[in-house]
N, C-alpha and C. Protein backbone atom coordinates (compact mmCIF):
# COMPACT_ATOMS: atom_id res chain seq x y z
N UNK A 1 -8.89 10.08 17.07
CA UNK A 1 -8.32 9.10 16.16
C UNK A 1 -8.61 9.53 14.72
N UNK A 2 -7.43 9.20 14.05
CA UNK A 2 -7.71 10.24 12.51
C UNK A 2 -7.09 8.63 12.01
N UNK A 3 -7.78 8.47 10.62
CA UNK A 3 -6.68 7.64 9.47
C UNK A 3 -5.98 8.57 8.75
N UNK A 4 -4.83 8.07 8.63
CA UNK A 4 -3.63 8.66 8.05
C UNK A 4 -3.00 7.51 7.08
N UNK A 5 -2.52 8.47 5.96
CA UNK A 5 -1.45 6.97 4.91
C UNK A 5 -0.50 6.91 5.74
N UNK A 6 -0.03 5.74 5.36
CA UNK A 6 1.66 5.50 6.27
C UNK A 6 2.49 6.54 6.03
N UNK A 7 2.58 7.53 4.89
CA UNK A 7 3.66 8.50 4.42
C UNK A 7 3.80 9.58 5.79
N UNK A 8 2.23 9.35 5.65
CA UNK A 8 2.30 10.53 6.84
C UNK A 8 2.91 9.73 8.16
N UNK A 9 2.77 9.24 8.78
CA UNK A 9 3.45 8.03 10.00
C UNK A 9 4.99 8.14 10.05
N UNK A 10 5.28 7.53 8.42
CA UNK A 10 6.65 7.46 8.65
C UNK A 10 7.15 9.24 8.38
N UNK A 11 6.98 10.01 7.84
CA UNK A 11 7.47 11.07 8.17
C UNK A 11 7.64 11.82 9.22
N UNK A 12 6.85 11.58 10.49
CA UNK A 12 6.57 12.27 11.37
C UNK A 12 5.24 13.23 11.72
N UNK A 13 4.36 13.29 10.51
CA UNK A 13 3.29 14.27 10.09
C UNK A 13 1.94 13.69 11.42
N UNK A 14 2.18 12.26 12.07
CA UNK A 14 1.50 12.21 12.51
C UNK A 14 2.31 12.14 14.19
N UNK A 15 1.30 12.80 14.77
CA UNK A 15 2.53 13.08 16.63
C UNK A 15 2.75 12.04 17.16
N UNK A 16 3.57 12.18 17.88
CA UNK A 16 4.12 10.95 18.77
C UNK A 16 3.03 10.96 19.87
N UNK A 17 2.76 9.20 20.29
CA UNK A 17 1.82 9.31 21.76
C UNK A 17 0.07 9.70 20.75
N UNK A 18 -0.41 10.17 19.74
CA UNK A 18 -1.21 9.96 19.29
C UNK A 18 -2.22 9.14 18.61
N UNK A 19 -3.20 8.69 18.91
CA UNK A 19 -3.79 7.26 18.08
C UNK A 19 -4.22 7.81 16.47
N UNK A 20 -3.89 6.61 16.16
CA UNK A 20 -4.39 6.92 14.37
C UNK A 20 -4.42 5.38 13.92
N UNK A 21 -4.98 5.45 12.84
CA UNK A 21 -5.66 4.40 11.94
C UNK A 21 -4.78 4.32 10.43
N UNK A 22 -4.42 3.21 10.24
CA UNK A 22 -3.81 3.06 9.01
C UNK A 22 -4.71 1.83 8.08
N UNK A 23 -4.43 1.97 7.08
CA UNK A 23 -5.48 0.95 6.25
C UNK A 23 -4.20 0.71 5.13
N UNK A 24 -4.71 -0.42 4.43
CA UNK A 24 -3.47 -1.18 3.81
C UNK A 24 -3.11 -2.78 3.67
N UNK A 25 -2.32 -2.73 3.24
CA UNK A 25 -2.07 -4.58 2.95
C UNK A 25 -0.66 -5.26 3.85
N UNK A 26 -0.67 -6.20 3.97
CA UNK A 26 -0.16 -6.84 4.78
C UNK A 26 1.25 -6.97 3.97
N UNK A 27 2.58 -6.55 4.18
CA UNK A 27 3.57 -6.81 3.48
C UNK A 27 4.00 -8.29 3.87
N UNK A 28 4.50 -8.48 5.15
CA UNK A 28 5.02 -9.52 5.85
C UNK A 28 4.65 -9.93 7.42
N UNK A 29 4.57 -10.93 7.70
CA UNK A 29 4.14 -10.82 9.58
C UNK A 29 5.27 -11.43 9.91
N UNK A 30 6.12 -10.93 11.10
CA UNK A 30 6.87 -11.99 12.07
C UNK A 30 6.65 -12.28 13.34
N UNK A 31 6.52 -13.31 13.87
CA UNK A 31 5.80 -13.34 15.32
C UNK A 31 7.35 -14.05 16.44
N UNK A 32 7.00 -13.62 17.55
CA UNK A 32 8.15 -13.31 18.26
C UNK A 32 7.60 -14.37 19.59
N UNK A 33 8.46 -15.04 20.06
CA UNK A 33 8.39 -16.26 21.28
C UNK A 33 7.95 -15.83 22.16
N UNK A 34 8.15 -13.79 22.62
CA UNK A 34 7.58 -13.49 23.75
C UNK A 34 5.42 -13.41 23.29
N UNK A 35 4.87 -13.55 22.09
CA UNK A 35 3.75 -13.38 22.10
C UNK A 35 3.63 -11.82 21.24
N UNK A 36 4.28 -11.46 20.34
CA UNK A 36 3.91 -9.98 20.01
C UNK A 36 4.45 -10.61 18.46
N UNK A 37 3.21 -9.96 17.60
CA UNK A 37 3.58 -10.25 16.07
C UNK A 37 3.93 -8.37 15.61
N UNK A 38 4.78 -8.70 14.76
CA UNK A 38 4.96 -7.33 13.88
C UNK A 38 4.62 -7.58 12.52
N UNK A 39 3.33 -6.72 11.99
CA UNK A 39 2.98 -6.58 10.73
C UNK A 39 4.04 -5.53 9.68
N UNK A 40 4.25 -5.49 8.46
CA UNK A 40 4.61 -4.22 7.83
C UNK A 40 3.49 -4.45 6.73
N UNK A 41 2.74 -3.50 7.33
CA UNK A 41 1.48 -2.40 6.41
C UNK A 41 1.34 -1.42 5.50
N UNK A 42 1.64 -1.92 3.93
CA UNK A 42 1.60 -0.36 3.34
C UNK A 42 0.58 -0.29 2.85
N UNK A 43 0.33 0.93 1.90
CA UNK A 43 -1.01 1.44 0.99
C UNK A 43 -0.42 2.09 0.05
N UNK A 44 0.86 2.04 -0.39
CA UNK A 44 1.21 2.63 -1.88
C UNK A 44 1.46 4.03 -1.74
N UNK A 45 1.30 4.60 -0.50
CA UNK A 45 1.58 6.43 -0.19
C UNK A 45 2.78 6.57 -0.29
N UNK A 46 3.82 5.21 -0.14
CA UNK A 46 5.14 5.56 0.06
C UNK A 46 5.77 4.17 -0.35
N UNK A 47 7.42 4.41 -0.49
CA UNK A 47 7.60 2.82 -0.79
C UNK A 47 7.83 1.88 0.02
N UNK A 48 7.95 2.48 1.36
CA UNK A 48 7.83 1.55 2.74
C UNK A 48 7.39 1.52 3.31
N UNK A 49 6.70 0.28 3.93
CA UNK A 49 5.64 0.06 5.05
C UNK A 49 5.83 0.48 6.56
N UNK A 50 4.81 0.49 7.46
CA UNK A 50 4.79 1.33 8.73
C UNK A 50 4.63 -0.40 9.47
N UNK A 51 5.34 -0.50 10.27
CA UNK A 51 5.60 -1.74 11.04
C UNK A 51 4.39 -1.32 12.33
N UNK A 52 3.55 -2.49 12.33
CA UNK A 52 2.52 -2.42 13.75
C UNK A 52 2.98 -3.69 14.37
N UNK A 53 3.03 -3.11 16.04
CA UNK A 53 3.41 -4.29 16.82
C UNK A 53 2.37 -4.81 17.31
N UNK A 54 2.14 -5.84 17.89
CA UNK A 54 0.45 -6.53 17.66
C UNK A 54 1.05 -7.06 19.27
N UNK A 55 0.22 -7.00 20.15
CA UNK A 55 0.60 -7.66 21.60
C UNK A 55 -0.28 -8.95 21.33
N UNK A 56 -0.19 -10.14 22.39
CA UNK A 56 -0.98 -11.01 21.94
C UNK A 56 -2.54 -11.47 22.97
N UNK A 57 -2.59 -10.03 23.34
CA UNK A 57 -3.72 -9.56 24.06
C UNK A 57 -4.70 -9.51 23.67
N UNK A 58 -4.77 -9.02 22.43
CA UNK A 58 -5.85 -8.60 21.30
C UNK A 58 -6.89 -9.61 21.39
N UNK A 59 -8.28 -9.24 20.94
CA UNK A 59 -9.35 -10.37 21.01
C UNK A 59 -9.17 -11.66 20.30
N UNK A 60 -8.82 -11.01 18.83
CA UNK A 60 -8.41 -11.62 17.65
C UNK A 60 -7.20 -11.80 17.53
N UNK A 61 -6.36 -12.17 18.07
CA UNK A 61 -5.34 -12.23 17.79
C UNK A 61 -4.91 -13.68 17.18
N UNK A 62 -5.17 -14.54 18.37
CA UNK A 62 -4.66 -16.05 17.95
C UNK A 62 -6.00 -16.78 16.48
N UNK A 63 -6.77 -16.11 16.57
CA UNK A 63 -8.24 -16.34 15.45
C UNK A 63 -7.74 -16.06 14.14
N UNK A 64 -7.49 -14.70 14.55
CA UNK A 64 -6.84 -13.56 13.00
C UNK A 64 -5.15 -13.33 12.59
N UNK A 65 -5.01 -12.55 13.66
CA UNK A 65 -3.58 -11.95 13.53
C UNK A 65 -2.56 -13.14 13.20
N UNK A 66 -2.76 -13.93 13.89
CA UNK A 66 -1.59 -15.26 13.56
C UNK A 66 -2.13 -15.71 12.23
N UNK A 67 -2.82 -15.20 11.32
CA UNK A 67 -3.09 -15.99 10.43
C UNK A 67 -3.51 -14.87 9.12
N UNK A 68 -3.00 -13.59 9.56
CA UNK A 68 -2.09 -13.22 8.46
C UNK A 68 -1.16 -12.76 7.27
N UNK A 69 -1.46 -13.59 6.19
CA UNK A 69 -0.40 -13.52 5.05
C UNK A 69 -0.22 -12.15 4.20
N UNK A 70 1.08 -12.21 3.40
CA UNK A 70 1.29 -11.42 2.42
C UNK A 70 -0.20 -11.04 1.25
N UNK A 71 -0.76 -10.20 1.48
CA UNK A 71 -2.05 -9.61 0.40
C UNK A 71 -3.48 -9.44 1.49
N UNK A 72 -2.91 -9.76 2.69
CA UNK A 72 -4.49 -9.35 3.30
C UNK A 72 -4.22 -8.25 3.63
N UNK A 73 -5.99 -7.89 3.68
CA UNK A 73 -6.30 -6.29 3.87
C UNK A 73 -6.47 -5.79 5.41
N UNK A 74 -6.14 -5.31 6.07
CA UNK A 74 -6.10 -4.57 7.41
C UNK A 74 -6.69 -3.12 7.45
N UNK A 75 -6.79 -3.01 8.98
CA UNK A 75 -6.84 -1.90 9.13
C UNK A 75 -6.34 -1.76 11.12
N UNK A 76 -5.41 -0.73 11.26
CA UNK A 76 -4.42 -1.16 12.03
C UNK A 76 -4.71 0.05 13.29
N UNK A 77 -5.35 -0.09 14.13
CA UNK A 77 -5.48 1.49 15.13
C UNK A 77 -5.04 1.28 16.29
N UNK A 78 -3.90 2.32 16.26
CA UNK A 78 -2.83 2.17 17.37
C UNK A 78 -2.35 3.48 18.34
N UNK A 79 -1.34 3.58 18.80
CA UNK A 79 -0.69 4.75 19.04
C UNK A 79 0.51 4.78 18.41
N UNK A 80 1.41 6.03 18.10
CA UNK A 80 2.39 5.95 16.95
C UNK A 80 3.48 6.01 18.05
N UNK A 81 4.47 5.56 17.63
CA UNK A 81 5.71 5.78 18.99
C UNK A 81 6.90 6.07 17.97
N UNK A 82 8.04 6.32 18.82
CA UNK A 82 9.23 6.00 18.21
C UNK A 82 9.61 4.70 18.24
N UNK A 83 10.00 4.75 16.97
CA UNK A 83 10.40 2.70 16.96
C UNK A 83 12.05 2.82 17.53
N UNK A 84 12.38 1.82 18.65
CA UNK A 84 13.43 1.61 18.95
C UNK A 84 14.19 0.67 17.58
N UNK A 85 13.66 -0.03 17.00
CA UNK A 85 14.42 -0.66 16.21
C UNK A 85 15.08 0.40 15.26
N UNK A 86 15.86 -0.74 13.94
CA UNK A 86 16.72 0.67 13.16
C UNK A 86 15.93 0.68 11.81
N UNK A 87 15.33 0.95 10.69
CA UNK A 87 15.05 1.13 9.81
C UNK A 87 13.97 2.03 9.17
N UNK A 88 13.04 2.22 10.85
CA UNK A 88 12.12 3.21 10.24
C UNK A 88 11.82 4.32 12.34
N UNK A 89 11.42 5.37 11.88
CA UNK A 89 11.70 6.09 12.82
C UNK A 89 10.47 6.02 13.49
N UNK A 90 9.03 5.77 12.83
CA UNK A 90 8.00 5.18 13.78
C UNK A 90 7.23 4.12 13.74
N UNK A 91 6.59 3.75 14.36
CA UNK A 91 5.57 2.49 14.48
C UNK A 91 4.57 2.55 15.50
N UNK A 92 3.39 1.74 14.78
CA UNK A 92 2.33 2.07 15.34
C UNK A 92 2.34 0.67 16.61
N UNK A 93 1.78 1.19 17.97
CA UNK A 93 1.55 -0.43 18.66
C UNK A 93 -0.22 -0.38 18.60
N UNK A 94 -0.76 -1.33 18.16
CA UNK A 94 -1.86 -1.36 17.66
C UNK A 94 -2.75 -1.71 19.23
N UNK A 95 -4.24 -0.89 19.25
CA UNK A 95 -4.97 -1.56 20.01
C UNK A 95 -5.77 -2.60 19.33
N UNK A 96 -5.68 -2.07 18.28
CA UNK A 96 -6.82 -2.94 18.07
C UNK A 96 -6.71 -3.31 15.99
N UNK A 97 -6.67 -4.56 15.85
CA UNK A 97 -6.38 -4.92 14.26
C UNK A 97 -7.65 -5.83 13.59
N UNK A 98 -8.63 -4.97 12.93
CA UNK A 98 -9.10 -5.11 12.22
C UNK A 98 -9.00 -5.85 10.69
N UNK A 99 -9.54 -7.06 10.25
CA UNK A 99 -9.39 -7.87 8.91
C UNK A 99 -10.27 -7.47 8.33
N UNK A 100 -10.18 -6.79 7.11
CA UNK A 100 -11.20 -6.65 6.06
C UNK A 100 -11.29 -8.00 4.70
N UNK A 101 -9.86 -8.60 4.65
CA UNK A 101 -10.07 -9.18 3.79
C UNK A 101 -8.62 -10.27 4.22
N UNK A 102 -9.23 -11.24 4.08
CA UNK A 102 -7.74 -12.40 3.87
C UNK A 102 -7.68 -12.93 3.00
N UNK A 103 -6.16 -13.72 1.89
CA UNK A 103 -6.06 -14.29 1.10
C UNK A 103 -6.20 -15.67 1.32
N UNK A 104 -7.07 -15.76 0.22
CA UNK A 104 -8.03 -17.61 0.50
C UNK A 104 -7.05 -18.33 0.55
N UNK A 105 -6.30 -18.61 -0.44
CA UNK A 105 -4.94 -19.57 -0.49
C UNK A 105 -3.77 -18.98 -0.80
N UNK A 106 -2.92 -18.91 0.79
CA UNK A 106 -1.63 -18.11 0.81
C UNK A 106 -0.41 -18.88 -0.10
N UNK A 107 -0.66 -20.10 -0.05
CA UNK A 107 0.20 -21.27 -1.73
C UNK A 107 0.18 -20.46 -2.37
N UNK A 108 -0.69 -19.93 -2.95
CA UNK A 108 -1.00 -19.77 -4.58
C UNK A 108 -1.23 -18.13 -4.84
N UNK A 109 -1.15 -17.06 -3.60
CA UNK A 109 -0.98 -16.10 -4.27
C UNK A 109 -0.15 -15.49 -4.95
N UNK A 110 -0.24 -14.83 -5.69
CA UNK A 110 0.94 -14.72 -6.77
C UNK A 110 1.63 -13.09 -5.74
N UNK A 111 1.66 -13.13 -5.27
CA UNK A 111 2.44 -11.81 -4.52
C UNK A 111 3.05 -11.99 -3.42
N UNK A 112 3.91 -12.97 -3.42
CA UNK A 112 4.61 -12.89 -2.40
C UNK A 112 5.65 -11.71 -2.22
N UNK A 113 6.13 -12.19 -0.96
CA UNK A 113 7.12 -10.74 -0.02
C UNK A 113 8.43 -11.21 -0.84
N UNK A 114 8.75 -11.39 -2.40
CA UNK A 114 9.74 -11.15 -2.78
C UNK A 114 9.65 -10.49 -3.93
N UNK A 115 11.19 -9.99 -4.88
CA UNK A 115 11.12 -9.25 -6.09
C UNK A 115 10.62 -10.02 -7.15
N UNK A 116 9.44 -9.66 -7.70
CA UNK A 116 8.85 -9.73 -8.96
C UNK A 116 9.36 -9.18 -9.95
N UNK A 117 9.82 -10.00 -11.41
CA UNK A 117 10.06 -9.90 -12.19
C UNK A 117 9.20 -8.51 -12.90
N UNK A 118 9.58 -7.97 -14.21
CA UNK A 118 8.10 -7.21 -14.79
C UNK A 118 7.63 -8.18 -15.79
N UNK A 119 8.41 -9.03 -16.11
CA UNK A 119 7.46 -9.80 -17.09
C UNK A 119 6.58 -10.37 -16.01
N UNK A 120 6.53 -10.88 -15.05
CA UNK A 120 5.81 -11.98 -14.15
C UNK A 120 4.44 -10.89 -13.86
N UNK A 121 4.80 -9.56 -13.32
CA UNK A 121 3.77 -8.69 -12.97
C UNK A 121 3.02 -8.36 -14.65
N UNK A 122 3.51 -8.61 -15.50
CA UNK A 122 2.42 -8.16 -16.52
C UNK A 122 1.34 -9.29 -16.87
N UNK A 123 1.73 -10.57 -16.12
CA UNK A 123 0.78 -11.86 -15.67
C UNK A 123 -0.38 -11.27 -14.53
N UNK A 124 0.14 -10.48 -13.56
CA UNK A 124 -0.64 -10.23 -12.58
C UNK A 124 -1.28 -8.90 -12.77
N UNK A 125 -1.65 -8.48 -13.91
CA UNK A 125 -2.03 -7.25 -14.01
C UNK A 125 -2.64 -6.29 -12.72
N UNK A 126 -3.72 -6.95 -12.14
CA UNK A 126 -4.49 -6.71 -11.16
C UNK A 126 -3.78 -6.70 -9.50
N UNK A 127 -2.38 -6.93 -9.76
CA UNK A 127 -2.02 -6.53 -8.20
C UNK A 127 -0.71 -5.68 -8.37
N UNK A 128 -0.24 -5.14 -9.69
CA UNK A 128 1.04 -4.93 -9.84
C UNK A 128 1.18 -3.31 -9.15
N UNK A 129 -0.17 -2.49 -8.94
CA UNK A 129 0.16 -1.35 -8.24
C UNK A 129 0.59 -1.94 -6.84
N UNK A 130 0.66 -2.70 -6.13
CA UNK A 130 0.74 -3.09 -4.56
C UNK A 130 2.72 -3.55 -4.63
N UNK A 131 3.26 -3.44 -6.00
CA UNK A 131 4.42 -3.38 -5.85
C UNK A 131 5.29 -2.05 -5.65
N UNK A 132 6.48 -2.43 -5.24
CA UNK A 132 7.22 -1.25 -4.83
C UNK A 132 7.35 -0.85 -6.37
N UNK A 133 7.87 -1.30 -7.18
CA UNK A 133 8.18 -0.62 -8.86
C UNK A 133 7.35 -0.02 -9.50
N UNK A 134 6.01 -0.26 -9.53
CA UNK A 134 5.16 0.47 -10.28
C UNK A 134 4.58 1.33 -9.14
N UNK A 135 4.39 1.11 -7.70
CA UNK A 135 4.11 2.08 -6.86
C UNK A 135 4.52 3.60 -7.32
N UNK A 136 6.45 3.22 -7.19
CA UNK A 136 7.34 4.43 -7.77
C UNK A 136 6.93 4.99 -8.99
N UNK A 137 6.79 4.28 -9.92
CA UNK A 137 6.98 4.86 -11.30
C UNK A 137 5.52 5.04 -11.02
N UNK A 138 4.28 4.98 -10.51
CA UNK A 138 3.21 5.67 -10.36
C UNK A 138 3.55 6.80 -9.71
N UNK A 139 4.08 7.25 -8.80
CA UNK A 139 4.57 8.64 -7.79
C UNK A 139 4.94 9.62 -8.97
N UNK A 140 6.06 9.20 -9.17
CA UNK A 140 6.77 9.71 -10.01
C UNK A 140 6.52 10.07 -11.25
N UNK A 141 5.33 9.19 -11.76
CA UNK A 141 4.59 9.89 -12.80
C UNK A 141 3.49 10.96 -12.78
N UNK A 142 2.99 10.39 -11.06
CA UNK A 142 1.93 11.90 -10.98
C UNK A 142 3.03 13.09 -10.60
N UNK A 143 4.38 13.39 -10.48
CA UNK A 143 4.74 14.15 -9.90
C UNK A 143 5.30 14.75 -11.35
N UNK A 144 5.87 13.99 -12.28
CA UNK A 144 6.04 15.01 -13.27
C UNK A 144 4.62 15.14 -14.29
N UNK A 145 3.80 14.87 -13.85
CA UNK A 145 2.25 15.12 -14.57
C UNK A 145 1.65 16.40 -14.34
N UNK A 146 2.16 16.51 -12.47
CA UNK A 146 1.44 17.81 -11.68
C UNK A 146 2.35 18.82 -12.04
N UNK A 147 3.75 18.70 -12.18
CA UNK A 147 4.33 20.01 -12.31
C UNK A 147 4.20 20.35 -13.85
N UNK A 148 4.07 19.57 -14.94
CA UNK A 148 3.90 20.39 -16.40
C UNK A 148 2.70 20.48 -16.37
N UNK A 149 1.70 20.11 -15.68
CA UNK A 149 0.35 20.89 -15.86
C UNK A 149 0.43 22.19 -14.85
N UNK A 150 1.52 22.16 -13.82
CA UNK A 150 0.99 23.47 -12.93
C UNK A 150 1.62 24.72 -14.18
N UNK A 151 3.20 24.40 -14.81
CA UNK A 151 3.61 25.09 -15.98
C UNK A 151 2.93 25.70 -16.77
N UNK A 152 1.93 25.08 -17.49
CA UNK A 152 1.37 25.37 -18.31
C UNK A 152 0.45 26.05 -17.79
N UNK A 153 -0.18 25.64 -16.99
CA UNK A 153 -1.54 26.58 -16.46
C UNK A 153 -0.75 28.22 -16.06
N UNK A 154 -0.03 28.13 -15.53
CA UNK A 154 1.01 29.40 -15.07
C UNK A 154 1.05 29.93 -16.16
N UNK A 155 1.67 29.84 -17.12
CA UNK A 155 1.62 30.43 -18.52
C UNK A 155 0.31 30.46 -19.38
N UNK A 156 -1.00 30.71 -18.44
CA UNK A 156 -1.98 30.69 -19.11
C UNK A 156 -2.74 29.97 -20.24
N UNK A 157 -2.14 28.41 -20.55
CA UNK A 157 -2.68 27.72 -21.36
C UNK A 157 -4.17 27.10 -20.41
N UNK A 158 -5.19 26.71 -21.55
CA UNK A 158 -5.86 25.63 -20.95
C UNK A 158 -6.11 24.15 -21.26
N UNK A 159 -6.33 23.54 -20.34
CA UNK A 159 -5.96 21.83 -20.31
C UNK A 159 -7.71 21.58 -21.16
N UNK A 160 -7.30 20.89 -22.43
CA UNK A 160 -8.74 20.58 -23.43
C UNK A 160 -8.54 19.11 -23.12
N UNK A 161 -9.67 18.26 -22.65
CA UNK A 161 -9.69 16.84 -23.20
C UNK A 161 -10.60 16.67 -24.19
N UNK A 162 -9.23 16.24 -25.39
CA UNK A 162 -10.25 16.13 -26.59
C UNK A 162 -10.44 14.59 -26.73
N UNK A 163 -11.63 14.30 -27.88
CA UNK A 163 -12.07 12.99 -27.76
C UNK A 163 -11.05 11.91 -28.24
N UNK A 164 -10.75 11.00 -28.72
CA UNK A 164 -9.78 10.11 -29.14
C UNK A 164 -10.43 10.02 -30.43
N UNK A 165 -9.87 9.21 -31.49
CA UNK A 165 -10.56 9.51 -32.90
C UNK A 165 -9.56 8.21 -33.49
N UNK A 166 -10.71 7.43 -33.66
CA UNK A 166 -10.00 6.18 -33.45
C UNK A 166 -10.87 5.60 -35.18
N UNK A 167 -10.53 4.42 -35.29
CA UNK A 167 -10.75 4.12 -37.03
C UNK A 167 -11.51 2.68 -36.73
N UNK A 168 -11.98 1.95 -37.25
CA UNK A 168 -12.90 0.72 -37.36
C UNK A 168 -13.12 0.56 -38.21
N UNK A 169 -12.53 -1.13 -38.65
CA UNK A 169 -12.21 -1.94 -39.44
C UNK A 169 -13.06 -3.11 -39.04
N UNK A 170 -14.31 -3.46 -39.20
CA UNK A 170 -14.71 -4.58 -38.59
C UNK A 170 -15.13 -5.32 -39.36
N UNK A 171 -14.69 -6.58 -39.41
CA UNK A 171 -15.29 -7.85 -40.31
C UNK A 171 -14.60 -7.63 -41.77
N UNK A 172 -13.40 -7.00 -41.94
CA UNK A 172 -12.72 -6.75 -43.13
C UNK A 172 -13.78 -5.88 -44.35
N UNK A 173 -13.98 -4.60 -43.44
CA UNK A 173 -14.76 -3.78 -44.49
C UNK A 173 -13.92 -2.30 -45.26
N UNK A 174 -13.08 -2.83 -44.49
CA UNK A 174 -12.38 -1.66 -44.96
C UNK A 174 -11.32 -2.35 -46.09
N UNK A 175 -11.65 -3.48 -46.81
CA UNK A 175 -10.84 -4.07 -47.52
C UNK A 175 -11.79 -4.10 -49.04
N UNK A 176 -11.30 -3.16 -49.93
CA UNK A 176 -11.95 -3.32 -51.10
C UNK A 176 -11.11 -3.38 -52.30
């Protein structure tokens, strides 16, 4: 059993018929009449979550799993299969689902499973990486970060962090 990000899952990087461990936040739960809940679990590796099917076998299941919401923390160890459904090509069926953390009051968290404004997320400073938009524009910023630093290094420059050099004005002293 290895943990793996979901990127790796949903790409295929992790084998079919193999157990692995995913860690991550709870996107959405839907629970199904025959007794089997489906979580979608991401961690920001990618912009879509890895769907775990939850049987209602589990120890915890009717304690924990039915209970939950959008922002709790998991950790999901399963075997990876091909998902018969249509939107993602695997999914984990979990033996076993671990809670590290649940949201105290699912009312009032500010992250629900819909599109957030950016003005609304610059209210939520503290959860706005767990969105799909700044997820991206985080990717996407380490990806053109890594290739003009691999550039430059190729062309023999070296990367200096110099100090910041900043000015202070305190208590109106710089006013004469």
């Amino acid at each position: 059993m290895s943990i793996a990000p979901v990127v790796d899952v949903l790409q295929g990087r992790v084998p079919v018929d193999s157990e692995v461990t995913v860690q991550g936040w709870v996107r959405t739960r839907r629970d199904s009449k025959a007794g089997i809940s489906f979580l979608a679990v991401y961690d920001g590796s990618c912009f879509n979550p890895v769907q775990a099917v939850i049987e209602n076998n589990l120890p915890n299941y009717n304690d924990e799993v039915l209970h939950l919401t959008a922002g709790c923390s998991v950790e999901v160890t399963g075997k990876v299969v091909a998902s018969p459904g249509q939107g993602q090509s695997f999914e984990i069926h979990a033996s076993q689902v671990r809670v590290v953390g649940m949201v105290d009051d699912p009312d009032t968290y500010p992250m629900a499973a819909k599109r957030h404004s950016v003005e609304y997320l610059r209210e939520v400073a503290h959860l706005r990486p767990r969105t799909n938009l700044i997820g991206a524009v985080a990717r996407v910023r380490h990806t053109l970060s890594q290739a003009l630093h691999r550039f430059f290094d190729e062309q023999g420059f070296f990367w200096v962090s110099t100090p910041l050099i900043t000015t202070s004005d305190t208590e109106g002293a710089g006013e004469m």
